[in-house]
Protein backbone atom coordinates (compact mmCIF):
# COMPACT_ATOMS: atom_id res chain seq x y z
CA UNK A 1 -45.32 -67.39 -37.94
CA UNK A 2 -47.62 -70.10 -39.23
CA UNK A 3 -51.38 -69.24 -39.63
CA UNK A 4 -54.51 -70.88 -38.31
CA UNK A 5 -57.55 -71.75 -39.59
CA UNK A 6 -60.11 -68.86 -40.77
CA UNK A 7 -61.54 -66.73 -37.88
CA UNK A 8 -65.38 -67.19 -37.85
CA UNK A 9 -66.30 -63.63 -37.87
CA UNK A 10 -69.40 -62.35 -36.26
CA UNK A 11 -71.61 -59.14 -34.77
CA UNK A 12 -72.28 -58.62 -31.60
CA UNK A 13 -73.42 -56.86 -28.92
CA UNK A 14 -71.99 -55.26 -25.56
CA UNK A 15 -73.60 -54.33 -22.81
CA UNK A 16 -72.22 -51.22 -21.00
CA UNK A 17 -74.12 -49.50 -18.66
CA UNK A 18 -77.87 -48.52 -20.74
CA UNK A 19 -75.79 -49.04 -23.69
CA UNK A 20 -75.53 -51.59 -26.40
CA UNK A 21 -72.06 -51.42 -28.30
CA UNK A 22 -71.69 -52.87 -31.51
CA UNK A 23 -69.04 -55.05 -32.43
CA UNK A 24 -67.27 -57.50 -34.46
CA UNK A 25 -66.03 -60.90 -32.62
CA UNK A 26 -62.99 -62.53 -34.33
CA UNK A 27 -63.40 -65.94 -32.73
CA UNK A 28 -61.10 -69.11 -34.48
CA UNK A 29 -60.94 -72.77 -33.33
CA UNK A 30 -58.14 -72.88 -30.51
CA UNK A 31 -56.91 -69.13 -29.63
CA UNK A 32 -54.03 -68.65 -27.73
CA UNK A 33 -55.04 -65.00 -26.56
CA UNK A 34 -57.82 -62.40 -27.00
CA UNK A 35 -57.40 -58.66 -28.53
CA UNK A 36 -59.38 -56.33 -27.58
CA UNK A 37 -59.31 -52.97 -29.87
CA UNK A 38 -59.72 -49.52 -28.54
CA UNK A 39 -60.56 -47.08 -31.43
CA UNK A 40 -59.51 -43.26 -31.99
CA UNK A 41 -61.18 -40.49 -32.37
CA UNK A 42 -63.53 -40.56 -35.53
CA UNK A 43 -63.30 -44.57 -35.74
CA UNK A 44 -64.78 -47.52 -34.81
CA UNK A 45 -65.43 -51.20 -35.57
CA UNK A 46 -65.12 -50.83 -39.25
CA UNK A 47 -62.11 -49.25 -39.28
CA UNK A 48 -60.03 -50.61 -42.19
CA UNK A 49 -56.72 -49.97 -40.99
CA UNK A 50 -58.01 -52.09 -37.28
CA UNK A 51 -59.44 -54.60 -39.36
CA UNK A 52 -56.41 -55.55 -41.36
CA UNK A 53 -54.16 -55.61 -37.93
CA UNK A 54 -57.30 -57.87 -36.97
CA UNK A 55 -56.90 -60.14 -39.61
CA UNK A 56 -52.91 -60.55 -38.87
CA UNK A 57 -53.91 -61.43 -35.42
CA UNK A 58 -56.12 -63.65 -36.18
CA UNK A 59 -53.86 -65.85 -38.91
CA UNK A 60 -51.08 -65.27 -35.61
CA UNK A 61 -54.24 -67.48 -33.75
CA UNK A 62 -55.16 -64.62 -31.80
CA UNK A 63 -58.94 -63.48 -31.25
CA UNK A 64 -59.96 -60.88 -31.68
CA UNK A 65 -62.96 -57.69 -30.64
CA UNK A 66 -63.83 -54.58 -32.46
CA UNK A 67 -66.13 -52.48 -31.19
CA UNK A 68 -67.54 -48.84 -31.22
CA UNK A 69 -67.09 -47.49 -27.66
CA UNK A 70 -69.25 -44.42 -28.60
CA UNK A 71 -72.12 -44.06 -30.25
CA UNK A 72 -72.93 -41.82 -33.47
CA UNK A 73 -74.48 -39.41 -31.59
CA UNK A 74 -71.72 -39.48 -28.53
CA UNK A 75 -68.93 -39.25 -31.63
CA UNK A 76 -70.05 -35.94 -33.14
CA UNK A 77 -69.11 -34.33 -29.89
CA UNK A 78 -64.95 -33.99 -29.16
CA UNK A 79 -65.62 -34.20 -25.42
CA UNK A 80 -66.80 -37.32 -25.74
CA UNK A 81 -63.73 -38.64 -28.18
CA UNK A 82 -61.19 -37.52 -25.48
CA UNK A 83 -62.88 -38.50 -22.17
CA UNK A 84 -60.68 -40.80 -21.82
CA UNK A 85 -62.30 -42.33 -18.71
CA UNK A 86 -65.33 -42.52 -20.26
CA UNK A 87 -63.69 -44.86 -23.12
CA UNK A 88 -61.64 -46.87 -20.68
CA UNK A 89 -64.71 -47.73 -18.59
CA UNK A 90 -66.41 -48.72 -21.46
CA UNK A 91 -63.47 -50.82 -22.84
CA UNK A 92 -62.93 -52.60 -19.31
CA UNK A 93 -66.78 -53.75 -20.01
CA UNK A 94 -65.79 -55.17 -23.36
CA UNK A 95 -63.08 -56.95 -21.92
CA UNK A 96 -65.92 -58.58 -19.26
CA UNK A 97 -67.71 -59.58 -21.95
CA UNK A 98 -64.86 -61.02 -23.14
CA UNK A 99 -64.01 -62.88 -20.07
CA UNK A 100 -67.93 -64.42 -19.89
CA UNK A 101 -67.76 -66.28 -23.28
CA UNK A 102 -67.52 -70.10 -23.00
CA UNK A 103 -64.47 -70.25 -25.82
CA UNK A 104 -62.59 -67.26 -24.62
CA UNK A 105 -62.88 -67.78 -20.44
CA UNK A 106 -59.69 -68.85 -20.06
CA UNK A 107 -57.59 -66.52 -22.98
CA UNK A 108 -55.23 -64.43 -21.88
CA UNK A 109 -56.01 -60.77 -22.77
CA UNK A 110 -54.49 -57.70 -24.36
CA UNK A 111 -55.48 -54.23 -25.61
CA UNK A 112 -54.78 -52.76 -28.84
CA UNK A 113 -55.58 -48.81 -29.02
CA UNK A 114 -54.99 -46.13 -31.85
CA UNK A 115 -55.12 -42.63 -31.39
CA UNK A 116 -57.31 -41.63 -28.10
CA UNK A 117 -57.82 -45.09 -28.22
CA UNK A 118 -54.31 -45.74 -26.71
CA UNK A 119 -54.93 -43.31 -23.66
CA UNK A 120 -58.02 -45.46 -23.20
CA UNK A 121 -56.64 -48.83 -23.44
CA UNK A 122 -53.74 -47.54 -20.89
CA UNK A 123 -56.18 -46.54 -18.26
CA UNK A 124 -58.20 -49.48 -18.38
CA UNK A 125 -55.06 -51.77 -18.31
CA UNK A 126 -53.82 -49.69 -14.93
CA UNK A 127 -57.71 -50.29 -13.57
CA UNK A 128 -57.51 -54.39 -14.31
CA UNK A 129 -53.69 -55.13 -13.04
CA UNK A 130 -52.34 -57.92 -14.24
CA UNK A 131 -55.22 -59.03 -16.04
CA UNK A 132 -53.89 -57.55 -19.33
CA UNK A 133 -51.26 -59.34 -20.60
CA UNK A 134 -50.15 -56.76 -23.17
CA UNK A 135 -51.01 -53.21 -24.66
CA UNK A 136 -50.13 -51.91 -28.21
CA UNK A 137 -50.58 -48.54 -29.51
CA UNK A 138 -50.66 -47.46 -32.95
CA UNK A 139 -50.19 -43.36 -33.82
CA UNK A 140 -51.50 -43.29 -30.08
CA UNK A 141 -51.82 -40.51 -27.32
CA UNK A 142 -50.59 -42.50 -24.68
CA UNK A 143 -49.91 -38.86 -23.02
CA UNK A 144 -54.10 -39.42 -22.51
CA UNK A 145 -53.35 -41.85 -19.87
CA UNK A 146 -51.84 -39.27 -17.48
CA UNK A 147 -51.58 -39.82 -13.62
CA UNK A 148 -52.25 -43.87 -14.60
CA UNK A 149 -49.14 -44.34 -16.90
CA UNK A 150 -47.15 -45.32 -13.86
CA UNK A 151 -49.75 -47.94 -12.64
CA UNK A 152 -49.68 -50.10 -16.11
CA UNK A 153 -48.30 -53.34 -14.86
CA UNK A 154 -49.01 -54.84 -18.71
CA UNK A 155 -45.91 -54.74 -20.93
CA UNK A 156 -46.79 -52.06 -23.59
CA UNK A 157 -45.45 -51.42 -27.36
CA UNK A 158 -45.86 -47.43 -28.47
CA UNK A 159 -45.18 -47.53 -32.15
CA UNK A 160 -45.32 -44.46 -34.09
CA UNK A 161 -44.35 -42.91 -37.52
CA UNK A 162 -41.72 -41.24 -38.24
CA UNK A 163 -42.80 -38.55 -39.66
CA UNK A 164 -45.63 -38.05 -37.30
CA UNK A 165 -43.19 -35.54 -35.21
CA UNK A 166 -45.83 -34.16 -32.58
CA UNK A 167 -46.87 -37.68 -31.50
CA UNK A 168 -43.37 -39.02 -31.04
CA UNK A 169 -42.45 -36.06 -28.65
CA UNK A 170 -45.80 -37.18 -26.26
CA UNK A 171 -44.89 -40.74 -26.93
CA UNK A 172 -41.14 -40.59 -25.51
CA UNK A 173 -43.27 -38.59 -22.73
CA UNK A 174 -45.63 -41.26 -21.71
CA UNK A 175 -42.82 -43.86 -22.24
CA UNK A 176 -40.72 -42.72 -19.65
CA UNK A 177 -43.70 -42.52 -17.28
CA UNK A 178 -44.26 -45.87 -17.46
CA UNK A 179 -42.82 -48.26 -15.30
CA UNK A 180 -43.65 -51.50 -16.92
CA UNK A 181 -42.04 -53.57 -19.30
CA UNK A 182 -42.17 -51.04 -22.53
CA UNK A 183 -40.52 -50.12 -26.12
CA UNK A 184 -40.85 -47.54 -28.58
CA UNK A 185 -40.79 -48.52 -32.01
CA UNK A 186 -40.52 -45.78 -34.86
CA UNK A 187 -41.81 -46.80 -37.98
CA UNK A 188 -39.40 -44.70 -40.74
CA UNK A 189 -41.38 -42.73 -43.08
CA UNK A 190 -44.69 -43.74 -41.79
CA UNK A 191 -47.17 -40.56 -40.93
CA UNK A 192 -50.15 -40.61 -38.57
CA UNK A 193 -52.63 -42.88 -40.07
CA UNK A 194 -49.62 -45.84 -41.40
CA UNK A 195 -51.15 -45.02 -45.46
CA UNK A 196 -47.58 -45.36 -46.76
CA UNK A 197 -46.84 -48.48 -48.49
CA UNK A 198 -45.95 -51.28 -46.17
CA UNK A 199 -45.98 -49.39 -43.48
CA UNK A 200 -49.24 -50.78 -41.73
CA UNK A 201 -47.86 -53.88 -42.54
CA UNK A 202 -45.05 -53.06 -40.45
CA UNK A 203 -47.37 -52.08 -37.85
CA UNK A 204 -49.24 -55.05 -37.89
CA UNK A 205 -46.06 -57.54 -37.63
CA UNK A 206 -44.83 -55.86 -34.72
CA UNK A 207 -48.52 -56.02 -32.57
CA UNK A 208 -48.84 -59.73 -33.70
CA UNK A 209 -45.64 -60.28 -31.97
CA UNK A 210 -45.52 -58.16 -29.34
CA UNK A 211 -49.22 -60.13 -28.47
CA UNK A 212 -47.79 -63.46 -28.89
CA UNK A 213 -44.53 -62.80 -27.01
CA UNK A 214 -46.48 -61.74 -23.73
CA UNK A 215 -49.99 -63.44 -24.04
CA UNK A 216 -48.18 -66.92 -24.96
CA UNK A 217 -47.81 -68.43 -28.33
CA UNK A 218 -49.09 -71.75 -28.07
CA UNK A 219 -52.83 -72.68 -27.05
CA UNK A 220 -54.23 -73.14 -23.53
């Protein structure tokens, strides 16, 4: 894949509901899609492993939009990190946002969730249709999603580790639940969080292109 020019990288602010989110807009001169990440439990914007699939995204010519979808406060308590509703809502504001800026009106969009992140970015995609061009999940719970797996109409990539054994078994549960274009892709010796060698790079490789086959890979 050839790379663009440097993403001009900059934080913002999203409005959702009395809330302000913090986040960090990825934003580089001609896009051909938009990226919108949904974080897991105990993450958020500055997530380093999110930031470096960012970055490959962004040299792919995608942008791309980090944000906390709790606060610090909301974070410390575990209701909050798996209502999953809660998230997606949130998320589906971030993606307005998205929609509203003069150099992104027109991008096509996808969702990129790890962890309870993935449930999230499942249930918002099944809320907004065809309007999401393309999910990915990392180490996800896509299981999160639950009665609104078989309402995703955006083709979706679970990729998992291979030796994260528990979250393969819900994975090959949510995937056959779905009903849209989908693929499971096991990443050998990889565990939860991808910290093997290479192996986030893997992860990375196979979101850039998974984005670029469905959101288009040339700009508008």
């Amino acid at each position: 894949m050839t790379g663009q020019s440097s993403s001009n990288e900059q934080n913002v602010e999203i409005a959702s509901g009395t809330l302000m989110l913090p986040g960090i807009l990825g934003l580089l001169a001609g896009p051909h899609g938009a990226v919108v990440f949904a974080h897991g439990s105990g993450s958020g914007r500055l997530s380093p492993r999110n930031n470096a699939v960012a970055r490959v995204l962004q040299k792919a010519g995608l942008a791309t939009l980090l944000v906390d979808l709790l606060t610090e406060f909301e974070a410390e308590d575990r209701r909050h990190v798996f209502d999953i509703e809660l998230l997606a809502g949130r998320l589906l504001d971030c993606s307005r946002w998205m929609e509203e800026r003069q150099a992104a009106q027109t991008l096509p969009l996808g969702y990129f969730g790890a962890s309870t992140g993935a449930g999230a970015a499942l249930v918002a995609a099944a809320h907004a249709g065809n309007k999401v061009g393309a999910v990915v999940s990392r180490g996800g719970r896509p299981d999160l999603a639950g009665e609104h797996l078989p309402d995703v109409l955006s083709p979706t990539l679970l990729i998992v580790g291979g030796r994260d054994e528990r979250v393969i078994e819900m994975n090959i549960e949510a995937l056959s639940r779905l009903r849209c274009i989908k693929e499971l892709v096991i990443v050998p010796g990889a565990t939860h969080l991808f910290e093997e060698p290479g192996t986030l790079e893997e992860v990375s490789h196979l979101a850039r292109d998974w984005f670029l086959k469905y959101l288009g890979s040339s700009p508008l």
